[in-house]
Structures are given as C-alpha cells and as structure tokens.
C-alpha atoms as a PDB file:
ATOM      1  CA  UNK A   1      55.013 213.901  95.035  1.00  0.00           C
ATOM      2  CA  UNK A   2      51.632 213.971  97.045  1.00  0.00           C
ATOM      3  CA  UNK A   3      52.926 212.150 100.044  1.00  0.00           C
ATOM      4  CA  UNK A   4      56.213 214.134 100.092  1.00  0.00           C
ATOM      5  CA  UNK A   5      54.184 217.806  99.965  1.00  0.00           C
ATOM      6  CA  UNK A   6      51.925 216.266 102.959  1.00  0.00           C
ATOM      7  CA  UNK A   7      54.627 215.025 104.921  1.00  0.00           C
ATOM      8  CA  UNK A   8      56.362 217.908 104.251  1.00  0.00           C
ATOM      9  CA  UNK A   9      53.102 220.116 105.675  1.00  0.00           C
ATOM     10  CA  UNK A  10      52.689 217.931 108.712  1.00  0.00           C
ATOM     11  CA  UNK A  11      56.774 218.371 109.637  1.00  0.00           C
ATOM     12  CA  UNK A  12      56.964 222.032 109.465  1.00  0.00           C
ATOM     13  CA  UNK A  13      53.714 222.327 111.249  1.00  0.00           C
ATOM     14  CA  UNK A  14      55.052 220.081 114.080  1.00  0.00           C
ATOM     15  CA  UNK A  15      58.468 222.743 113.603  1.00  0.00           C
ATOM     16  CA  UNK A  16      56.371 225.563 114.072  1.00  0.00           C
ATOM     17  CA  UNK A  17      54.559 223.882 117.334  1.00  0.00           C
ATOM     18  CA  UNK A  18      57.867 223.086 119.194  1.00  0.00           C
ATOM     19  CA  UNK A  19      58.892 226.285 119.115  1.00  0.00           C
ATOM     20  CA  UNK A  20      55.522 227.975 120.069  1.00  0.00           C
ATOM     21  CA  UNK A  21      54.599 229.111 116.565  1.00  0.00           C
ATOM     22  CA  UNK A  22      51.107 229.095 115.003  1.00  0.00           C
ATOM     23  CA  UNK A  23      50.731 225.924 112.312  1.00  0.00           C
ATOM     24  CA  UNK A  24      52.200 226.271 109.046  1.00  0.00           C
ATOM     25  CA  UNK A  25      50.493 227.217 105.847  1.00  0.00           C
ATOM     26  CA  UNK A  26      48.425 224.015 104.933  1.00  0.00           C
ATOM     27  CA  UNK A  27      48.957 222.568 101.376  1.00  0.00           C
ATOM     28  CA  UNK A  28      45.419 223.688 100.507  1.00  0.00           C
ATOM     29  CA  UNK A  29      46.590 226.922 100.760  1.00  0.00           C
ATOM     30  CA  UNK A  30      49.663 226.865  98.712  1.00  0.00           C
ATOM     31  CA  UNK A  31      47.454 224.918  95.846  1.00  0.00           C
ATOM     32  CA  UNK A  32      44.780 227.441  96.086  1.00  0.00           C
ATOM     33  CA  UNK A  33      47.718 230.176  95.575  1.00  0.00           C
ATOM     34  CA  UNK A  34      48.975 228.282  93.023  1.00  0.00           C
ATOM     35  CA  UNK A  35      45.350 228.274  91.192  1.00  0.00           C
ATOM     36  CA  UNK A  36      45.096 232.042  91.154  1.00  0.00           C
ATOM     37  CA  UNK A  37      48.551 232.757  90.129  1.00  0.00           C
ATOM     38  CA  UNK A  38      49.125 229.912  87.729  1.00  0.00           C
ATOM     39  CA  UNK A  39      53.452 230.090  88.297  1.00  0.00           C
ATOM     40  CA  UNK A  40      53.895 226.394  88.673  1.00  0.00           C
ATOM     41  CA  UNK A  41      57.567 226.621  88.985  1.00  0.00           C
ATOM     42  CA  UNK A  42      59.504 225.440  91.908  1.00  0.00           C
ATOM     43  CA  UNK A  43      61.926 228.020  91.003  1.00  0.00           C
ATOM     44  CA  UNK A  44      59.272 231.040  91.442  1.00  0.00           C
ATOM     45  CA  UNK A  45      58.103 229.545  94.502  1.00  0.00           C
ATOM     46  CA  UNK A  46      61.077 228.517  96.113  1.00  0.00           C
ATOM     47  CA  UNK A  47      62.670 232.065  95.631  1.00  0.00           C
ATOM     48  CA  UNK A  48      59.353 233.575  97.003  1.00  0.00           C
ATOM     49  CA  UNK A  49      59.492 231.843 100.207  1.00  0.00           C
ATOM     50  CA  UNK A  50      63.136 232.673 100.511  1.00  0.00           C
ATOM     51  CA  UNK A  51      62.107 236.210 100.274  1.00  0.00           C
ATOM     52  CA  UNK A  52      59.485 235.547 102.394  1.00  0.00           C
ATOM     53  CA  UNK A  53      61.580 234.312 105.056  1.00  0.00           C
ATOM     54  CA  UNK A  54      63.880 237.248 104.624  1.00  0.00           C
ATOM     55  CA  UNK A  55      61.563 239.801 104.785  1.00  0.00           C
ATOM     56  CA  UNK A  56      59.780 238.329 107.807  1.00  0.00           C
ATOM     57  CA  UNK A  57      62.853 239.343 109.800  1.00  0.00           C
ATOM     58  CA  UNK A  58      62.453 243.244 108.788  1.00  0.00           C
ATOM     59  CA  UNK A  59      60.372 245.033 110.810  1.00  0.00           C
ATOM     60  CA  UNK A  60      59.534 247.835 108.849  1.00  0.00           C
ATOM     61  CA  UNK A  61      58.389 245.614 106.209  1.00  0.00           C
ATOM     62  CA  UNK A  62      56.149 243.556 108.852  1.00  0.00           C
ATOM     63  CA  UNK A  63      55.001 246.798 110.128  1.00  0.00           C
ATOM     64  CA  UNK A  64      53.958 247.719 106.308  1.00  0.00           C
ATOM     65  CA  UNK A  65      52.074 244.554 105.295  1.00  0.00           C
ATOM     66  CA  UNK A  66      50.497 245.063 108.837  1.00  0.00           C
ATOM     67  CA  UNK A  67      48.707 248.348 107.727  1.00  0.00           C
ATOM     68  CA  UNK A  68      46.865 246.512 104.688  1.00  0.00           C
ATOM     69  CA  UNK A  69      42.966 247.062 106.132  1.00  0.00           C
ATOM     70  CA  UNK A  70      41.070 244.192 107.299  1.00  0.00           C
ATOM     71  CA  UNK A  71      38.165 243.789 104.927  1.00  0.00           C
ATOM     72  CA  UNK A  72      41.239 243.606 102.220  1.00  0.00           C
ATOM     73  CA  UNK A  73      42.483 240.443 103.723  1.00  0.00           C
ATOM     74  CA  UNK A  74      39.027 238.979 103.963  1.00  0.00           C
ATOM     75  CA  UNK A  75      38.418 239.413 100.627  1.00  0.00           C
ATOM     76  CA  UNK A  76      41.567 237.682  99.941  1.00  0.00           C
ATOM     77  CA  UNK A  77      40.744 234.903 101.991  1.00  0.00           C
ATOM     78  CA  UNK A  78      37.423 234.569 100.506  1.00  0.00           C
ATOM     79  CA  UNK A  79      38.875 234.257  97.365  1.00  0.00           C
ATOM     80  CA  UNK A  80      41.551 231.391  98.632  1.00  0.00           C
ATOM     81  CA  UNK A  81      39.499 229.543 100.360  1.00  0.00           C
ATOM     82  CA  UNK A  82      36.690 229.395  97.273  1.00  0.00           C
ATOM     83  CA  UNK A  83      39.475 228.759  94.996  1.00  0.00           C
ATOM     84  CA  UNK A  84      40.603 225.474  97.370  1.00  0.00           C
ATOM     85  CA  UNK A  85      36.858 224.478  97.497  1.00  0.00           C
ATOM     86  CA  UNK A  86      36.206 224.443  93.695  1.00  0.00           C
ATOM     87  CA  UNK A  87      38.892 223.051  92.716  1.00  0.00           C
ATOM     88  CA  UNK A  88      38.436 219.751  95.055  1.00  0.00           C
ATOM     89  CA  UNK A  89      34.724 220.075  93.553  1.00  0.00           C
ATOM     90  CA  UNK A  90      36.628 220.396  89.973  1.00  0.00           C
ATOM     91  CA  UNK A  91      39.010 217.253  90.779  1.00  0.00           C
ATOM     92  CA  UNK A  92      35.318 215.595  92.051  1.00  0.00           C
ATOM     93  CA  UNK A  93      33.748 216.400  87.852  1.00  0.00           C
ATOM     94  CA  UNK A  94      37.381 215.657  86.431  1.00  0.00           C
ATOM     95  CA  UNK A  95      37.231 212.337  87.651  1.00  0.00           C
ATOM     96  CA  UNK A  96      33.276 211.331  86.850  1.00  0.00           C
ATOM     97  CA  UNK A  97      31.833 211.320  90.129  1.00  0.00           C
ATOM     98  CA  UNK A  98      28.319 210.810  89.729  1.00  0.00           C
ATOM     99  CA  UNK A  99      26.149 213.252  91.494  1.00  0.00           C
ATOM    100  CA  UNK A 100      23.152 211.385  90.502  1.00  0.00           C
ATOM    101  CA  UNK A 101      24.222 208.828  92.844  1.00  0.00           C
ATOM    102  CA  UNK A 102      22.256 210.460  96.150  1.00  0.00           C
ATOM    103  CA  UNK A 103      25.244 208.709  98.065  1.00  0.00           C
ATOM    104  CA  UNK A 104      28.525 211.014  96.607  1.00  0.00           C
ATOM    105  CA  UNK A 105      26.105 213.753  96.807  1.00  0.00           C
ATOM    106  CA  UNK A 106      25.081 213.394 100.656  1.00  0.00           C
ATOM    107  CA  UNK A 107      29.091 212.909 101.470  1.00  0.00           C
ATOM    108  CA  UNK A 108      29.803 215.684  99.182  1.00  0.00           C
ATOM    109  CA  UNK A 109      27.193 217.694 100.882  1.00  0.00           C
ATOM    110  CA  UNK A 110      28.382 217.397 104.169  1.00  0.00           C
ATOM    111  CA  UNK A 111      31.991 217.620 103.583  1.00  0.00           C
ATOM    112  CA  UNK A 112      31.523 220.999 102.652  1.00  0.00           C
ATOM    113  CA  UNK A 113      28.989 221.991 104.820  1.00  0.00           C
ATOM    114  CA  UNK A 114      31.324 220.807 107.966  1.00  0.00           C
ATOM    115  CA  UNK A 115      34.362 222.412 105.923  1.00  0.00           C
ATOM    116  CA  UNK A 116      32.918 225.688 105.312  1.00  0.00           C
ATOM    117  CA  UNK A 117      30.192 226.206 108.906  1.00  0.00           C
ATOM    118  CA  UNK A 118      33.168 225.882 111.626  1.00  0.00           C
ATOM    119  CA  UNK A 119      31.377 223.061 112.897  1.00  0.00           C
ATOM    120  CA  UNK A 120      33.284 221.450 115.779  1.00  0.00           C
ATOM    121  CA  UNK A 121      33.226 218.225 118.238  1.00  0.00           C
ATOM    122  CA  UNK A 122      34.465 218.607 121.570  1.00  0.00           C
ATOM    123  CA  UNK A 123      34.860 215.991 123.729  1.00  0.00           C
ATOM    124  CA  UNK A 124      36.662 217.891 126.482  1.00  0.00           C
ATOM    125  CA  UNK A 125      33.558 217.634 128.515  1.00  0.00           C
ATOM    126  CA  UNK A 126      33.708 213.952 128.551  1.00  0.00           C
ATOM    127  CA  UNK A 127      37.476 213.326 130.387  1.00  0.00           C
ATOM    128  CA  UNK A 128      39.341 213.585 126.933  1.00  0.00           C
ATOM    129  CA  UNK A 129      41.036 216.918 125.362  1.00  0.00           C
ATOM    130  CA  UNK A 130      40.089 216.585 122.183  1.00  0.00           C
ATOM    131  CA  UNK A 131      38.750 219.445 119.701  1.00  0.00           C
ATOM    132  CA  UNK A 132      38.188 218.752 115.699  1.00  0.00           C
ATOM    133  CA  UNK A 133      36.815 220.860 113.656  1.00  0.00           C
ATOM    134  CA  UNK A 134      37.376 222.624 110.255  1.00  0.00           C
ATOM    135  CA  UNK A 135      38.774 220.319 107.400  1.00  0.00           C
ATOM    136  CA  UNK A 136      39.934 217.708 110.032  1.00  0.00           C
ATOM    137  CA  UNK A 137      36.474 217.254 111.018  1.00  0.00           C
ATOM    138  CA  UNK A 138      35.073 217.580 107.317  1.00  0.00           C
ATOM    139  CA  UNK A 139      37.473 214.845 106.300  1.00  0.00           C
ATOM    140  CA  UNK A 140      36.851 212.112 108.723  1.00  0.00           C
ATOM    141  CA  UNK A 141      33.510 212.654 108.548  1.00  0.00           C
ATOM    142  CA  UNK A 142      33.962 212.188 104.693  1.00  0.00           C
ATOM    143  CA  UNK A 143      35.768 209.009 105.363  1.00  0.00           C
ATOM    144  CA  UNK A 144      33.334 207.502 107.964  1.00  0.00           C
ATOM    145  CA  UNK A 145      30.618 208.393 105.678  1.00  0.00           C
ATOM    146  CA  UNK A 146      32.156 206.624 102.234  1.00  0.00           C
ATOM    147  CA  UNK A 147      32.753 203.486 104.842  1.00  0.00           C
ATOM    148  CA  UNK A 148      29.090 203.255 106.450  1.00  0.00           C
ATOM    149  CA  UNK A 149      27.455 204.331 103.680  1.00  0.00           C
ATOM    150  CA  UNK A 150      25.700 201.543 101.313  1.00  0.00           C
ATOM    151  CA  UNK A 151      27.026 201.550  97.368  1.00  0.00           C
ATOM    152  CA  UNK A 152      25.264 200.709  94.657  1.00  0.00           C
ATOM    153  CA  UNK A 153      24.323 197.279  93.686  1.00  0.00           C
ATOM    154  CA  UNK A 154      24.805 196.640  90.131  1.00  0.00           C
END
C-alpha cells in the first residue's frame, strides 16, 4: 500500500495547491505520528482526521489550539521530525546495510545532513524558477549519489 499512501500524499497536496492552501501533511509525518502513538488502526485514524476536519471549521476551537506557546510546538516538532529520522536510520539496520562500507555511510551522511541543515539549490539566478531543498533535495541527492558512486567489487 506504499504507492497508494504516496500517491495519495502527492494528490491532496496538489488539492491543497489549487485552491491556495499550504501542502498537505507529508507521509513522513503521519508515520512519525504513528511511531509515537503506536494506534495502527485505520479506524483510529480515519475517525481522527474526520474530527480533525470538523473541528478545523470551529473557530473557537482554532482560536484554542492557537494559544498553545511556541517553544511547545517546537518541542513537538523536534520530537516528530527525530522520530521520522530514526526510524529511516532503523529501516537502514533492519535491513543490514553495512556501515562499514565507507560508500552507504558517505550517502547516508549526506542525506541527513542535506535533510536536517535546510540546505537549498536555487537556480532562479540562472533563467529557471527552480528551488529544492529539504527532503526533496536530500533525496535526489541520495539517488544521484547511489548511481555515481562506485560499489564494491567482490
């Protein structure tokens, strides 16, 4: 159901564009939720983001979960966000990746150091209007990397 959730992500993003919204909550996100709460059921989370929906429509409600202080919701999102980075690095150990080899480390490495330092490339300045940065960035980089590269001989 990997390709359905991602799909899924990238429609409701697009959604949220068309109609002048901010992007969608990224499937990162909802896995590093899913992490800390450890309610797997569609059920649970289904009825949640019905409620959520609902309750996004109340202002008084809005107005309360707009009073909660910022360094609350940092912390929170310090938590998330190191909860969606270990568990890629846990998914990296589950399946033997071997660190030893210098080449997994140095795309490791710079996966997350792309991922997590807001690097960016901008090539506005050159006639195109084009910005990535963040995870976008992180994973093509990633990919370029495990393409240029040289394996292991055995």
């Amino acid at each position: 159901g990997l390709h359905r959730s991602l799909i899924g992500d990238g429609v409701s993003t697009m959604m949220s564009s068309i109609i002048g919204g901010p992007p969608s909550t990224t499937y990162g996100e909802n896995i590093g939720v899913l992490a800390i709460t450890r309610i797997y059921s569609i059920w649970v989370i289904g009825g949640a983001a019905t409620l959520a929906l609902i309750l996004g429509f109340v202002g008084k409600f809005t107005a309360m979960i707009s009073t909660i202080p910022t360094p609350v919701m940092g912390g929170v999102s310090i938590l998330l966000f190191g909860i969606i980075a270990s568990s890629g690095l846990r998914m990296l150990v589950e399946n033997n990746i071997d660190f030893g080899d210098n080449r997994n480390l140095i795309i490791a490495s710079v996966i997350l150091v792309l991922g997590i330092g807001k690097a960016h490339l901008d090539f506005t300045g050159i006639g195109i209007h084009l910005n990535i940065e963040g995870m976008a960035l992180a994973a093509t980089v990633g990919i370029l990397l495990n393409l240029i590269l040289p394996k292991k001989i055995k």
